[in-house]
N, C-alpha and C. Protein backbone atom coordinates (compact mmCIF):
# COMPACT_ATOMS: atom_id res chain seq x y z
N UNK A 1 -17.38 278.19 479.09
CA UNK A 1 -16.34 278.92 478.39
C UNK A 1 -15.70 278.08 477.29
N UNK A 2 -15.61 277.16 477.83
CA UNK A 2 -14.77 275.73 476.95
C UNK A 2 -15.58 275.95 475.74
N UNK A 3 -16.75 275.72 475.69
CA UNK A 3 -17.90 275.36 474.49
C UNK A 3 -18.22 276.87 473.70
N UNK A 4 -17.96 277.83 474.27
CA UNK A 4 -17.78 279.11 473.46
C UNK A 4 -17.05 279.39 473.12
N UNK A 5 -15.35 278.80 473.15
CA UNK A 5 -14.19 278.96 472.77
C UNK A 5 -14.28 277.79 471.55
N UNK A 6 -15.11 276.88 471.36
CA UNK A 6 -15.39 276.12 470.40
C UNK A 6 -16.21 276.10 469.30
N UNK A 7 -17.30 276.38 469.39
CA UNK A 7 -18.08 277.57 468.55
C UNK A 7 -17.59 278.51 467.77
N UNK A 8 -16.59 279.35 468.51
CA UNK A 8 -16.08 280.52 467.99
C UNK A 8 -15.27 279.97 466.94
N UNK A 9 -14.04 279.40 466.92
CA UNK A 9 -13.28 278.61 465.96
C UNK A 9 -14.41 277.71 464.70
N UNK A 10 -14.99 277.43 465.41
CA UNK A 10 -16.17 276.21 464.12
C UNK A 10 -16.72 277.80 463.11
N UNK A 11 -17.25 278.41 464.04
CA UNK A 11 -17.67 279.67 462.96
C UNK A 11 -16.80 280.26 462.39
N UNK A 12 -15.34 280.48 462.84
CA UNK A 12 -14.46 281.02 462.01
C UNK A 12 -13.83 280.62 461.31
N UNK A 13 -14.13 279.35 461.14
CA UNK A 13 -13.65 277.82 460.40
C UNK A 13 -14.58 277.78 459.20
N UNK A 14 -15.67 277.87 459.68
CA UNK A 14 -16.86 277.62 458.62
C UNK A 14 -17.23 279.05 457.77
N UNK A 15 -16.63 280.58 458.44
CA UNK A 15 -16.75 281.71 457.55
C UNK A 15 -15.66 281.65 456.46
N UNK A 16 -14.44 281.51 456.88
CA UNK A 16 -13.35 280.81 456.48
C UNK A 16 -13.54 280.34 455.06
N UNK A 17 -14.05 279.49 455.42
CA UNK A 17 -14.20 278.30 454.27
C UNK A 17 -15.23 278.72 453.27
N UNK A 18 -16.02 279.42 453.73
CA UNK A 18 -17.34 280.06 452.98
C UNK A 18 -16.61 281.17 451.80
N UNK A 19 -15.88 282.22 452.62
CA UNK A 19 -15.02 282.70 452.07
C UNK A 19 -14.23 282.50 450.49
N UNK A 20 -13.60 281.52 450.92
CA UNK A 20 -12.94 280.94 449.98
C UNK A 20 -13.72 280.11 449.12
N UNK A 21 -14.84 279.52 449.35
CA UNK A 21 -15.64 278.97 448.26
C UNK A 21 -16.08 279.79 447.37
N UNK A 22 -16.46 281.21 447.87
CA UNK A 22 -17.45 282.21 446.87
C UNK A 22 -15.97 282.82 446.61
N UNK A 23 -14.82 283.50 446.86
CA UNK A 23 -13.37 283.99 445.83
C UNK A 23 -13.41 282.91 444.52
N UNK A 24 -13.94 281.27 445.43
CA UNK A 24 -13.22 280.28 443.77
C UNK A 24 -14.19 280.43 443.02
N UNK A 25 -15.61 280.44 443.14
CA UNK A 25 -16.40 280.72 442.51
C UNK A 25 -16.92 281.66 441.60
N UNK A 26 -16.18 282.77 441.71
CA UNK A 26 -16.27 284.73 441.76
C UNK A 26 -15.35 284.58 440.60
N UNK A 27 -13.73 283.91 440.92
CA UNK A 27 -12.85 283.40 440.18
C UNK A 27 -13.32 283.06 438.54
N UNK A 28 -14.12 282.08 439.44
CA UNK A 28 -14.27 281.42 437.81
C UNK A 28 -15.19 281.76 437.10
N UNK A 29 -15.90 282.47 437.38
CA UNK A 29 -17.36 283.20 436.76
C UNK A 29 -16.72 284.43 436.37
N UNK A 30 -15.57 284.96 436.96
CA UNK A 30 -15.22 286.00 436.05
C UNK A 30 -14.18 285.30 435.09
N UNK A 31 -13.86 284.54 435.05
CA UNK A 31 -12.57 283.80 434.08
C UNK A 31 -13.81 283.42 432.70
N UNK A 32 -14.84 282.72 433.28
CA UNK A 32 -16.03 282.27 432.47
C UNK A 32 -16.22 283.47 431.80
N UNK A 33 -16.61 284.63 432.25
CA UNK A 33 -17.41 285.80 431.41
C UNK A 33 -16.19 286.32 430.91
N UNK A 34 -14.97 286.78 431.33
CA UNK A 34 -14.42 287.62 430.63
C UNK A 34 -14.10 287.33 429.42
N UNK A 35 -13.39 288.26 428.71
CA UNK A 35 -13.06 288.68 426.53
C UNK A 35 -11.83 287.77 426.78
N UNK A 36 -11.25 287.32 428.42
CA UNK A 36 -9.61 286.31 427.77
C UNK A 36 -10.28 285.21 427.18
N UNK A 37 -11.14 284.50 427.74
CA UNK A 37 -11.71 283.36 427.57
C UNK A 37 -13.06 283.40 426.71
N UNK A 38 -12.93 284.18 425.51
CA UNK A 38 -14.24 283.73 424.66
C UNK A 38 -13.95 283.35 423.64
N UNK A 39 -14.57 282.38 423.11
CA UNK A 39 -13.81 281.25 421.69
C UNK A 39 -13.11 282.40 420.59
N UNK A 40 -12.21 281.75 420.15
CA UNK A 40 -11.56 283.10 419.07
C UNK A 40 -12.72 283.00 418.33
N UNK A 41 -13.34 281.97 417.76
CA UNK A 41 -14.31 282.10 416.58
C UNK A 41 -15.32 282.60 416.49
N UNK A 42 -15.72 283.49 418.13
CA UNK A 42 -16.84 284.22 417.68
C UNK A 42 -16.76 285.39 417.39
N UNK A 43 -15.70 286.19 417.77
CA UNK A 43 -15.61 287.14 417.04
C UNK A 43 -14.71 287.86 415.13
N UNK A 44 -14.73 286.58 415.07
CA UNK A 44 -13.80 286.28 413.33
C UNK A 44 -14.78 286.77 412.60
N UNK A 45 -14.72 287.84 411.57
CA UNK A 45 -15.31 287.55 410.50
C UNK A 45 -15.26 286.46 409.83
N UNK A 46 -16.07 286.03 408.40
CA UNK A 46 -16.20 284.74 407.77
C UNK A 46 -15.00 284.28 406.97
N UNK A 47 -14.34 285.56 406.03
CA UNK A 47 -13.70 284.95 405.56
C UNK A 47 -11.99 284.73 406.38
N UNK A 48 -12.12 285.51 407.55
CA UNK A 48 -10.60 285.12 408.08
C UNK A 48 -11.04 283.56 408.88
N UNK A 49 -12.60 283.20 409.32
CA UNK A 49 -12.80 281.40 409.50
C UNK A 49 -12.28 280.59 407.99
N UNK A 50 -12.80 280.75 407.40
CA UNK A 50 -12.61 279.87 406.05
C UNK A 50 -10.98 280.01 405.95
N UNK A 51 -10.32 281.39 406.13
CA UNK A 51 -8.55 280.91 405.94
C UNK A 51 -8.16 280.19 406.73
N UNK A 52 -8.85 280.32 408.34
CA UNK A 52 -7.95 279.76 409.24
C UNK A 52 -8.68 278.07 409.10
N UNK A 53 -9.72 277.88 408.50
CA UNK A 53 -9.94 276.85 408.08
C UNK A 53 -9.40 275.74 406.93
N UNK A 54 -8.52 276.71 405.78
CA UNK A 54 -7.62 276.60 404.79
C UNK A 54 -6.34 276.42 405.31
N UNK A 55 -5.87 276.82 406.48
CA UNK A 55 -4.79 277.07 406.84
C UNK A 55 -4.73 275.69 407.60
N UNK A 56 -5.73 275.37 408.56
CA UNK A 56 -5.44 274.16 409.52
C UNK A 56 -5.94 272.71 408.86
N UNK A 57 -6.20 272.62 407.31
CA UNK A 57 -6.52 271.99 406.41
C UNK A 57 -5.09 271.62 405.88
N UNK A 58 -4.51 272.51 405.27
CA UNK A 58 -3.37 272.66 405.03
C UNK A 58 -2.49 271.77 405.47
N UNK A 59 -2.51 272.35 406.86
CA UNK A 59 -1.14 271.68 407.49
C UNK A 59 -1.49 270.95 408.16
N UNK A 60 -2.91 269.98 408.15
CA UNK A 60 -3.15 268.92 408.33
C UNK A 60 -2.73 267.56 407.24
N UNK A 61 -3.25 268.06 406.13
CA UNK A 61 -2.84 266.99 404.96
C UNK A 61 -1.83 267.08 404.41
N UNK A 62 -0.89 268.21 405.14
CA UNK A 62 0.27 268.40 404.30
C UNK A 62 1.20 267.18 403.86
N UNK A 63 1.53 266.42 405.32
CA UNK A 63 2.57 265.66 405.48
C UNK A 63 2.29 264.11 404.77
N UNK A 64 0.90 264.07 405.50
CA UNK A 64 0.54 262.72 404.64
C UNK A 64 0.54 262.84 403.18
N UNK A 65 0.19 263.64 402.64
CA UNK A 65 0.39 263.57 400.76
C UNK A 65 1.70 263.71 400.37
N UNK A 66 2.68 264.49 401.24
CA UNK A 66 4.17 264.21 401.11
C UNK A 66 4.78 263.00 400.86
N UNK A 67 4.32 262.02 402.40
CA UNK A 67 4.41 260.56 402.12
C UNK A 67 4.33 259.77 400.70
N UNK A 68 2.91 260.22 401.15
CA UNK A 68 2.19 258.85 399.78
C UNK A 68 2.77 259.39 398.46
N UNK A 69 3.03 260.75 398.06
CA UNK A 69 3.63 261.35 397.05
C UNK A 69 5.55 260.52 396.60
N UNK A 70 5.80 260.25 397.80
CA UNK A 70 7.21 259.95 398.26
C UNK A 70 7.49 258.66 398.51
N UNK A 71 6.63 257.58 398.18
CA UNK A 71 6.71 256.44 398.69
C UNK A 71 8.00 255.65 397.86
N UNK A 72 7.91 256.26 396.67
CA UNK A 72 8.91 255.22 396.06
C UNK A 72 10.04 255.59 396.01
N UNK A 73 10.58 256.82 396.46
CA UNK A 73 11.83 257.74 396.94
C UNK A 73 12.14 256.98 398.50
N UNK A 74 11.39 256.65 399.25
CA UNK A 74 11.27 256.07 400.66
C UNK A 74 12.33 254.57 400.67
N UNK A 75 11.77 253.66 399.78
CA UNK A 75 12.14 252.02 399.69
C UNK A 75 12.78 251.79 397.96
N UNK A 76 13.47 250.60 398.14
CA UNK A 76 13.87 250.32 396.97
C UNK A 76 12.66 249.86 396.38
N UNK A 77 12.36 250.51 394.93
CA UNK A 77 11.78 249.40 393.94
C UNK A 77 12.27 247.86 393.97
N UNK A 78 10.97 246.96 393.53
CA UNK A 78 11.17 245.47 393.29
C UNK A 78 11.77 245.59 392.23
N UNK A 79 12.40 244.53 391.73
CA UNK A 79 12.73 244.29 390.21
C UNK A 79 11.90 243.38 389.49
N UNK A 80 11.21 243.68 388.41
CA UNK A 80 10.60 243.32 388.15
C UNK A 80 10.69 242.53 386.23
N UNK A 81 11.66 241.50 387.07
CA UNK A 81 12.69 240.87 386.32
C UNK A 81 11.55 239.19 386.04
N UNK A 82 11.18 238.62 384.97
CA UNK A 82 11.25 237.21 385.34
C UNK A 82 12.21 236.15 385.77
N UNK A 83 12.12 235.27 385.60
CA UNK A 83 13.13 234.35 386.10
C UNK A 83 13.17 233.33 384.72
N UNK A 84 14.61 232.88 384.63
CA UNK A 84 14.76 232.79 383.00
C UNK A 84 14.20 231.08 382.90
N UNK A 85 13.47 230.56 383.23
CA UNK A 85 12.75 229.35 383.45
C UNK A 85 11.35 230.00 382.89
N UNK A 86 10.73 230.88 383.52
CA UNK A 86 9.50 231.07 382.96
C UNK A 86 9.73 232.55 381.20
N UNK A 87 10.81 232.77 381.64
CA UNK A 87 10.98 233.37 380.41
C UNK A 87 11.43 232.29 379.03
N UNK A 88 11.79 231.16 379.37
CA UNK A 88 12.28 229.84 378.49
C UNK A 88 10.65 230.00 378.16
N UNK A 89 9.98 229.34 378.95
CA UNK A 89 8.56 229.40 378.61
C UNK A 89 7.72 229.78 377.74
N UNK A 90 7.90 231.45 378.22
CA UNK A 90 7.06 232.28 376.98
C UNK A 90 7.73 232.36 375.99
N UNK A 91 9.43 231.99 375.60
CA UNK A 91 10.24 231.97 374.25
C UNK A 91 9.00 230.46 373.77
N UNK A 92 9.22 229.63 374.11
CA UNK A 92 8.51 228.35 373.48
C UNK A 92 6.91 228.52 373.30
N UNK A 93 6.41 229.43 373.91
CA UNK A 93 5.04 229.51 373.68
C UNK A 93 4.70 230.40 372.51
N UNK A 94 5.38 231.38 372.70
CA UNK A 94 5.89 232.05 370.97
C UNK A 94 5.69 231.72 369.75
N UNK A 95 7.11 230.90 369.99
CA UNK A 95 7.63 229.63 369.14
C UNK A 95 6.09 228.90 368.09
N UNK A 96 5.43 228.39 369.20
CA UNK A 96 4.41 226.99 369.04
C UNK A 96 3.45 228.23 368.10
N UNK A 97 3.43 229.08 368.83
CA UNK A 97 1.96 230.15 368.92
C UNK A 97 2.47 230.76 366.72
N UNK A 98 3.48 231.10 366.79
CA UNK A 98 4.56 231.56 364.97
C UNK A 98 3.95 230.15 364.82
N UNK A 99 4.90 228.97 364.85
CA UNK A 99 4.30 227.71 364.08
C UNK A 99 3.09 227.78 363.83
N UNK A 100 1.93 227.65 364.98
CA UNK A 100 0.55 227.20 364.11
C UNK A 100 0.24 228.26 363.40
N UNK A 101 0.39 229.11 363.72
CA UNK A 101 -0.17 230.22 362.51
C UNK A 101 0.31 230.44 361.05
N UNK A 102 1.19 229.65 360.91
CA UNK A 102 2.09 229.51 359.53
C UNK A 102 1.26 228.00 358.86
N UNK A 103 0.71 227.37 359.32
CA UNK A 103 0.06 226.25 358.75
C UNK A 103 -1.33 226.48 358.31
């Protein structure tokens, strides 16, 4: 009796479980086949792909060309000043450069 009262549970354990393997399976083979789950892009005509291809183009490069467009609005400009040592310099190189050409 013991060992048929054990059996009985293992099989209703193991239908059980069988059960529920083929619902998850059933599950997902209908999740797989059904119209919720089929790529949007196969049923698009061409030219609403190419907008939504224009569109996610778009507002992909948008921000970065904003940037790089914006860089010098972002940080201060350098100054782009010499320093009056090397500007003495090019006054005297001038200078020399007028002289020889006058001789």
């Amino acid at each position: 009796m013991r060992n048929r009262a054990g059996l009985k549970t293992m099989f209703a354990l193991s239908r059980s479980l069988v059960k529920v393997a083929t619902l998850q399976a059933s599950r997902t083979r209908m999740l797989h086949k059904g119209v919720d789950s089929t790529p949007p892009f196969r049923f698009m005509p061409v030219w609403q792909r190419i907008g939504m291809y224009l569109f996610i183009a778009t507002a992909s490069l948008s921000y970065p060309t904003y940037v790089l467009l914006n860089l010098d609005n972002m940080r201060p400009r350098p100054e782009n000043v010499l320093s009056p040592e090397v500007a003495e310099q090019i006054k005297g190189r001038r200078l020399q450069r007028e002289a020889a050409q006058k001789y």
